[in-house]
Protein backbone atom coordinates (compact mmCIF):
# COMPACT_ATOMS: atom_id res chain seq x y z
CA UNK A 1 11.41 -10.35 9.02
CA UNK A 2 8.27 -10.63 6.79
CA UNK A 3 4.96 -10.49 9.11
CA UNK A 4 1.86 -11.43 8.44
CA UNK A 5 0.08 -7.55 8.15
CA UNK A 6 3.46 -7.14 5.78
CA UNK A 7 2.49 -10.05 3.35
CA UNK A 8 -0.99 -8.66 3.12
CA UNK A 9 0.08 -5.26 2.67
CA UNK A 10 2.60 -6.15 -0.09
CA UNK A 11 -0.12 -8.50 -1.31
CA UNK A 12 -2.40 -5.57 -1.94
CA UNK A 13 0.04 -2.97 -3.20
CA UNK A 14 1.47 -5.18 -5.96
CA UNK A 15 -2.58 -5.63 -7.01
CA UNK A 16 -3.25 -1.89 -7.23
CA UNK A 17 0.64 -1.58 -9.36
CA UNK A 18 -0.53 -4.31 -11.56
CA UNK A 19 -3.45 -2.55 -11.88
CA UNK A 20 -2.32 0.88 -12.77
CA UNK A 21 -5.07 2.66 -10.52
CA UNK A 22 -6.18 2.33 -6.49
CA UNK A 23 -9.85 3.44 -5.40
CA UNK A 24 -9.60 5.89 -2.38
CA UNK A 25 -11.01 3.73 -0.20
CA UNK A 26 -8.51 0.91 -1.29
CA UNK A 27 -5.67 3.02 -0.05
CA UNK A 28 -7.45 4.16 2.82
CA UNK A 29 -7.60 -0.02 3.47
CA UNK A 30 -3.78 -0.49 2.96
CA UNK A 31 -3.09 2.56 5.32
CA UNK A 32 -4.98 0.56 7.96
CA UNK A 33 -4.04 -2.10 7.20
CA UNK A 34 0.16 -0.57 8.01
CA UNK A 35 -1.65 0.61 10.80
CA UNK A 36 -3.37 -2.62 12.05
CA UNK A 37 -1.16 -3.99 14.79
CA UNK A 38 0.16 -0.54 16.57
CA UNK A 39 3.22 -0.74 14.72
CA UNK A 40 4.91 0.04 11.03
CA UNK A 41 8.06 -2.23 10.75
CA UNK A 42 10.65 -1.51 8.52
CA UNK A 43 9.36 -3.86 5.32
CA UNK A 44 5.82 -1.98 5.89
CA UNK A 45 7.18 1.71 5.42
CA UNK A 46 9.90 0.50 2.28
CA UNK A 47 6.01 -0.63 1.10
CA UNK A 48 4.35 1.96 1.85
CA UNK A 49 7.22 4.89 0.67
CA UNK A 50 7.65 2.87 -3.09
CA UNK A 51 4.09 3.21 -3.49
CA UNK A 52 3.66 6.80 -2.75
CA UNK A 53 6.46 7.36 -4.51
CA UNK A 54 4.65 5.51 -7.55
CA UNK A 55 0.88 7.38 -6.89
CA UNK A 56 3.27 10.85 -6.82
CA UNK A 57 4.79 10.05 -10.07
CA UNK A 58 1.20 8.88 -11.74
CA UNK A 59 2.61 5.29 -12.58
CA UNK A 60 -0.34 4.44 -10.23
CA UNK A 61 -3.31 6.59 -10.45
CA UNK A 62 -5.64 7.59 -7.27
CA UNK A 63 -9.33 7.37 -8.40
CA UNK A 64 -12.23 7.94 -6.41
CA UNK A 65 -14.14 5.15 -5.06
């Protein structure tokens, strides 16, 4: 099941991969974001684990910011 915090977390990931690059505090706003409502459900960490896996292979970049 899709919930709300999931929407808006997929929401913001698929911004930063169209983007190519994510600010620190961006990511720092999608990791509270996961975090918001006490729990990470499945959809969130498949989210969150394909984007790391993206920022660790540089097809999105971490900038400061």
């Amino acid at each position: 099941m899709l919930t709300k915090s999931g929407k808006s977390l997929e929401e913001m990931i698929k911004k930063a991969i169209d983007d190519h690059v994510i600010k620190n505090s961006e990511y720092e706003e999608i990791i509270e974001l996961a975090h918001q409502d006490g729990k990470i459900d499945a959809h969130e960490k498949v989210l969150l684990q394909e984007f790391n896996d993206l920022i660790a292979e540089k097809t999105v970049k971490r900038i400061p910011g």
